[in-house]
N, C-alpha and C. Protein backbone atom coordinates (compact mmCIF):
# COMPACT_ATOMS: atom_id res chain seq x y z
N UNK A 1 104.82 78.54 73.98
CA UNK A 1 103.38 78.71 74.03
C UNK A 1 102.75 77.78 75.07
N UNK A 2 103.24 76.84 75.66
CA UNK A 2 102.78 75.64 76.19
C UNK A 2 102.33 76.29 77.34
N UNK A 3 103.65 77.06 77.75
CA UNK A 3 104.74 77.44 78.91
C UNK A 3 103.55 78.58 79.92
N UNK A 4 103.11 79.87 78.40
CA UNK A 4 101.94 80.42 78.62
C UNK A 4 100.37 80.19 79.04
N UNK A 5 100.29 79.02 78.14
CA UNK A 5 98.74 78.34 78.33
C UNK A 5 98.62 77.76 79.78
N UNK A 6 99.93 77.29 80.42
CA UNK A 6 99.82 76.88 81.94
C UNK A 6 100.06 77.61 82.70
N UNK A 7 100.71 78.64 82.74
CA UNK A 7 100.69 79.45 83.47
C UNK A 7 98.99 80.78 83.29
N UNK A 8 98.23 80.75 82.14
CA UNK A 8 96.88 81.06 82.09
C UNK A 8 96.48 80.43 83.00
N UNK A 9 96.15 79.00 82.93
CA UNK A 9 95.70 78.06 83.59
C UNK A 9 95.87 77.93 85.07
N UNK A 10 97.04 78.38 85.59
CA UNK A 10 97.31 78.59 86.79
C UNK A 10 96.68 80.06 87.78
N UNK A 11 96.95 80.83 86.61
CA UNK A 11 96.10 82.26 86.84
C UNK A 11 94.72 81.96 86.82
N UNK A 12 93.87 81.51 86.25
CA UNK A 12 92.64 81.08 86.35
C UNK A 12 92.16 79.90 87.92
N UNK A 13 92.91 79.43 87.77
CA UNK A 13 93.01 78.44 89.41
C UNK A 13 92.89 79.64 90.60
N UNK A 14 93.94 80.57 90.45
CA UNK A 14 93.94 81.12 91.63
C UNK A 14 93.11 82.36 91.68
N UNK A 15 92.68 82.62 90.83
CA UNK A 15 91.20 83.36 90.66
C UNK A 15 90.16 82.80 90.97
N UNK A 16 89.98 81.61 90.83
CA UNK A 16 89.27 81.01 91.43
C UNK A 16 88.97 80.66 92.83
N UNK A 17 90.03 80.97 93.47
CA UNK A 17 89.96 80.53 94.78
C UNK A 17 89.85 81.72 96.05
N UNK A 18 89.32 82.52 95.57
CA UNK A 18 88.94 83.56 96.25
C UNK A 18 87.67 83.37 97.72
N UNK A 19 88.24 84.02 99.26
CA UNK A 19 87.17 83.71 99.70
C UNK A 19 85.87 84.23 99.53
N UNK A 20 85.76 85.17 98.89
CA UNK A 20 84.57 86.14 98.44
C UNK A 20 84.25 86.19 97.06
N UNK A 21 82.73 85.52 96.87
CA UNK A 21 82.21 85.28 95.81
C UNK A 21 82.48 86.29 94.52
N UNK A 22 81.93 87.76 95.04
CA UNK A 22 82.41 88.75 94.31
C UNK A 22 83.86 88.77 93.53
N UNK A 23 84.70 89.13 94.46
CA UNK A 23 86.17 88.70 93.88
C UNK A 23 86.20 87.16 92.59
N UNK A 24 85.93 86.52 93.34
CA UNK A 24 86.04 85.37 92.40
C UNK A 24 85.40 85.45 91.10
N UNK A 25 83.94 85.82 91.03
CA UNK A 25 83.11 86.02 89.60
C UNK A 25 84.09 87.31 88.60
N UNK A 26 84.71 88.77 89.58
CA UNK A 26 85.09 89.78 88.38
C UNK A 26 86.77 88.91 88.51
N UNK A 27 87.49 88.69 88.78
CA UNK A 27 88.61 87.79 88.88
C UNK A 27 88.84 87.08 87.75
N UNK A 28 87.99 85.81 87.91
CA UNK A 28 87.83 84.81 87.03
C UNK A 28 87.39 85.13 85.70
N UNK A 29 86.64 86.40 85.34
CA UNK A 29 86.32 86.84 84.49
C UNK A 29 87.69 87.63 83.55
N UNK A 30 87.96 88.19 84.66
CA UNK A 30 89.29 89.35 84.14
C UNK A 30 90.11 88.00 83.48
N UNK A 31 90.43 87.39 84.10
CA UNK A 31 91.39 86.28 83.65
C UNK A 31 91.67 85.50 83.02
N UNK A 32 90.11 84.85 82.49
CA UNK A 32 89.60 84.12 81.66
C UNK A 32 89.84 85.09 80.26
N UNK A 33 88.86 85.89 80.47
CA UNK A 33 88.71 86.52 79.22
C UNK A 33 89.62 87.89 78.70
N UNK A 34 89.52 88.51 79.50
CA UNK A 34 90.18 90.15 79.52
C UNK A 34 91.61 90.23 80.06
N UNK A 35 92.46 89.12 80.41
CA UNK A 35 94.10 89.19 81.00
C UNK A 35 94.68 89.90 79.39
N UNK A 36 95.75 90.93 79.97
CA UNK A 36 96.11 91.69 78.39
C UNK A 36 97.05 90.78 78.02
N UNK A 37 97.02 90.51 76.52
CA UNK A 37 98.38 89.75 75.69
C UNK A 37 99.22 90.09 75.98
N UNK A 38 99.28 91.50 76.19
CA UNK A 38 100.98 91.83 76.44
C UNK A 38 101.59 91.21 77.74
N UNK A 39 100.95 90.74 78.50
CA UNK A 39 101.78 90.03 79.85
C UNK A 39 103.18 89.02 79.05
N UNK A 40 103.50 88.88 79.57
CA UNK A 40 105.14 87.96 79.50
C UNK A 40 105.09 86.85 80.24
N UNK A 41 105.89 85.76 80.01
CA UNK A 41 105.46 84.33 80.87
C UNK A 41 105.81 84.74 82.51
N UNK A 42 107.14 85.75 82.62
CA UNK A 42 107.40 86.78 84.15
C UNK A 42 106.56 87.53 84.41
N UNK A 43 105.67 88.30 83.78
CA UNK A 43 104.20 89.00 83.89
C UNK A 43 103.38 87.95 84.73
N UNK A 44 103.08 86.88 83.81
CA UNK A 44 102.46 85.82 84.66
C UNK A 44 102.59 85.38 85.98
N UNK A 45 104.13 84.97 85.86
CA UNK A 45 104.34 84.52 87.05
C UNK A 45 104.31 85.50 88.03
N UNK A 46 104.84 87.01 88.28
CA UNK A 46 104.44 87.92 88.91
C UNK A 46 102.67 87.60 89.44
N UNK A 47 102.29 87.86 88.24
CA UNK A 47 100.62 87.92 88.56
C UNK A 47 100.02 86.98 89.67
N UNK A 48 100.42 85.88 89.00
CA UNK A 48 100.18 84.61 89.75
C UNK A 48 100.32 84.64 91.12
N UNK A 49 101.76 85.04 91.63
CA UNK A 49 102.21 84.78 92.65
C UNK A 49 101.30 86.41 93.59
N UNK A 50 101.12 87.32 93.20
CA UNK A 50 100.30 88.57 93.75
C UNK A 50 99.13 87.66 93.94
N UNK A 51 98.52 86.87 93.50
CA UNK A 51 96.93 86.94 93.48
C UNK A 51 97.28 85.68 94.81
N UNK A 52 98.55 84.79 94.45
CA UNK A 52 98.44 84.27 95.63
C UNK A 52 98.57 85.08 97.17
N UNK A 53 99.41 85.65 97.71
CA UNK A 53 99.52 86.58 98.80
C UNK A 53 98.51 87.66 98.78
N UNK A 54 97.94 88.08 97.89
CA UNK A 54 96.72 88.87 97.98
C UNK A 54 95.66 88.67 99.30
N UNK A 55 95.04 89.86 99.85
CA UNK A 55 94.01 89.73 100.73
C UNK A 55 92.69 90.30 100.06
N UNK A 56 92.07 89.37 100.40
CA UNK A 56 90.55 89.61 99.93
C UNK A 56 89.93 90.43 99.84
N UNK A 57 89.84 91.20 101.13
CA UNK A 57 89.72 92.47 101.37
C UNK A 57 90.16 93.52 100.57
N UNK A 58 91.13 93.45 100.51
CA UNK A 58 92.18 94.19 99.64
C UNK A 58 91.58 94.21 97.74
N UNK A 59 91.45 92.91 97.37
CA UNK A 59 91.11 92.98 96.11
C UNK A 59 88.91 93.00 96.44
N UNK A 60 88.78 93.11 97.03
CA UNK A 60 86.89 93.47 97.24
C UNK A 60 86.95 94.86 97.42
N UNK A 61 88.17 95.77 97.89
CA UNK A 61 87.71 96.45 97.59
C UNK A 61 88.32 97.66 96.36
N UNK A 62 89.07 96.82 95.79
CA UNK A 62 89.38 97.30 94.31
C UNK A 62 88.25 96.68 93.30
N UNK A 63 87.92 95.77 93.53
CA UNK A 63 86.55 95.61 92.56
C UNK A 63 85.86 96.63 92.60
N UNK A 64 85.31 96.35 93.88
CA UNK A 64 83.61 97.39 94.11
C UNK A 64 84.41 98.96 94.20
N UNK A 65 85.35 99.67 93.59
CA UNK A 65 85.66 100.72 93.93
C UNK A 65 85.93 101.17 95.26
N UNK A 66 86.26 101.05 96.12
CA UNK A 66 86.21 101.62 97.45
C UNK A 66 87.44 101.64 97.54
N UNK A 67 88.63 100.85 96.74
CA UNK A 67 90.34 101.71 96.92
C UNK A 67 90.85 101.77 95.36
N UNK A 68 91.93 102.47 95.51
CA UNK A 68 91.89 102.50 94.06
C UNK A 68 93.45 101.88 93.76
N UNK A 69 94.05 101.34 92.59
CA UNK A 69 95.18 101.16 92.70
C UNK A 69 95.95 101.99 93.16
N UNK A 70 96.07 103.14 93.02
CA UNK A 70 97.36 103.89 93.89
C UNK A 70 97.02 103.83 94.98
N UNK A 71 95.40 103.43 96.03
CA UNK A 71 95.67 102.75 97.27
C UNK A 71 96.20 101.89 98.01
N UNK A 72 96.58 101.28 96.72
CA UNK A 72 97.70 99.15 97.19
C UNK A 72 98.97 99.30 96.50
N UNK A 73 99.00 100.53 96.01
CA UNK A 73 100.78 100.37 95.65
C UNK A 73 101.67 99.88 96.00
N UNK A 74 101.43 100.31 97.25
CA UNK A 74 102.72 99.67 98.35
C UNK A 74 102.58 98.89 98.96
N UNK A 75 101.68 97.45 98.35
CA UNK A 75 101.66 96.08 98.77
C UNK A 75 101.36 95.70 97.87
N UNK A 76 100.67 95.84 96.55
CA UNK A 76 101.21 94.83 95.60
C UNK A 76 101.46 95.71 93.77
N UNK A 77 101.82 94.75 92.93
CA UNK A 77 101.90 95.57 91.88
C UNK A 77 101.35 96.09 90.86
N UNK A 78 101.58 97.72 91.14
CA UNK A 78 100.97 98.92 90.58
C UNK A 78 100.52 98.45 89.42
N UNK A 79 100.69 97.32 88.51
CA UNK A 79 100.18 97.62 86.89
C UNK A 79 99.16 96.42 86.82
N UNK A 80 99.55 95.58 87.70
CA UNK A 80 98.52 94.69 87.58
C UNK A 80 96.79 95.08 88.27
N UNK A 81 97.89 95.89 89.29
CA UNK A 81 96.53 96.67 90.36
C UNK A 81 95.32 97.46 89.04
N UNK A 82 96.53 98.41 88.26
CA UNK A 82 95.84 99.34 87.50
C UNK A 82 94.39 98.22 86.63
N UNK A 83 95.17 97.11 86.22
CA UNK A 83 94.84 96.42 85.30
C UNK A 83 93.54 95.89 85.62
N UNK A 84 93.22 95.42 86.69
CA UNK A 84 91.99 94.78 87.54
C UNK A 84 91.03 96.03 87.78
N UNK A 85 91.68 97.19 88.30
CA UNK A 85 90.69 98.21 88.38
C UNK A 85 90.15 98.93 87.44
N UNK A 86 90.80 98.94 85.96
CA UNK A 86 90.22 99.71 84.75
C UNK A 86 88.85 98.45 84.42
N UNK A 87 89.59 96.71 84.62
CA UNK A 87 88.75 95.87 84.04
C UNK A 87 87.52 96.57 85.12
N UNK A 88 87.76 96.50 86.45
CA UNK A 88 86.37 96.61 87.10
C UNK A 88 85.29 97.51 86.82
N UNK A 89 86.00 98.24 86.24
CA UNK A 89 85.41 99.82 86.31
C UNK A 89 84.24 99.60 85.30
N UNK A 90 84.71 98.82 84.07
CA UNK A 90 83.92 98.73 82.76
C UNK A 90 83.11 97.92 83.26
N UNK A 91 83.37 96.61 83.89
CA UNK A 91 81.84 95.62 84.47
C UNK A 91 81.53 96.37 85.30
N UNK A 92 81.58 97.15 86.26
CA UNK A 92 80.30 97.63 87.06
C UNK A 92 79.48 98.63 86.30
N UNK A 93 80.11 99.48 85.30
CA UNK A 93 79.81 100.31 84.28
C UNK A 93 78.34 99.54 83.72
N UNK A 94 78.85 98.17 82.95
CA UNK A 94 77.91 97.34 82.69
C UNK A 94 76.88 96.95 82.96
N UNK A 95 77.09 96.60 84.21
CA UNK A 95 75.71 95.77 85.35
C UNK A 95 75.26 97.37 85.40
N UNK A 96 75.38 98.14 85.57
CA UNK A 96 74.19 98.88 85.99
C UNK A 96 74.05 99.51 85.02
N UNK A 97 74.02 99.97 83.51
CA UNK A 97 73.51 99.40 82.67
C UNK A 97 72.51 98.66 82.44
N UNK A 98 72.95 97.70 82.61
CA UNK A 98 71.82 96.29 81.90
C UNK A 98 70.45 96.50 83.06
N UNK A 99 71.11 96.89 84.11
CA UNK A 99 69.90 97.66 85.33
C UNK A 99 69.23 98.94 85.30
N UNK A 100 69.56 99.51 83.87
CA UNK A 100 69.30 100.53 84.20
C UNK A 100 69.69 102.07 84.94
N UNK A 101 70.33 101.57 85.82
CA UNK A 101 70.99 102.88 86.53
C UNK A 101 71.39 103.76 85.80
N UNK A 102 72.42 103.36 85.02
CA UNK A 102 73.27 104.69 84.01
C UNK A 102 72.65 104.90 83.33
C-alpha cells in the first residue's frame, strides 16, 4: 500500500507539471480524484512514465476534444488515453452546465 500511495503521489507531481494550464487543472484533477482503483502499482508506473514523455499538445488536445484516443494510439497507451478522455468528456459536460450551455 505504501508502494501505491507513492507512486499516486508521483502521478500527481507529474500532472502537475504540465506546460499548459488547461492540461494541468483536468490532469491534476483526473488524478487526484478520479484515477480508477483498478490501476496496478505497473498501471502506475506505465501511467507515470506516459505522462512523463507526453506532449502537451497532444494531451490539450484530448482534453478539449479535438483528438480522440484512437487518435494517439500509436504513441501512447490506448487505455489510459481512453481513461483521460471519458474523464474529460464528463468535466466539460459539467462546466457548461454550470454555464448553462447544455
Amino acid at each position: 500500500m505504501e508502494r501505491m500511495e507513492a507512486l499516486r503521489k508521483k502521478a500527481i507531481f507529474q500532472a502537475a507539471r504540465r506546460a499548459i494550464l488547461e492540461n494541468e487543472m483536468f490532469l491534476r484533477d483526473y488524478v487526484t480524484n478520479h484515477l480508477p482503483e483498478s490501476y496496478t502499482e505497473d498501471d502506475l508506473e506505465a501511467f507515470i512514465a506516459m505522462l512523463v514523455r507526453m506532449f502537451d499538445n497532444d494531451l490539450f488536445d484530448l482534453v478539449m476534444g479535438v483528438k480522440t484516443a484512437e487518435d494517439l494510439q500509436e504513441l501512447y497507451d490506448y487505455r489510459f488515453m481512453k481513461d483521460i478522455q471519458s474523464f474529460s468528456e464528463q468535466r466539460r459536460d459539467e462546466i457548461k452546465r454550470a454555464k448553462g450551455v447544455l
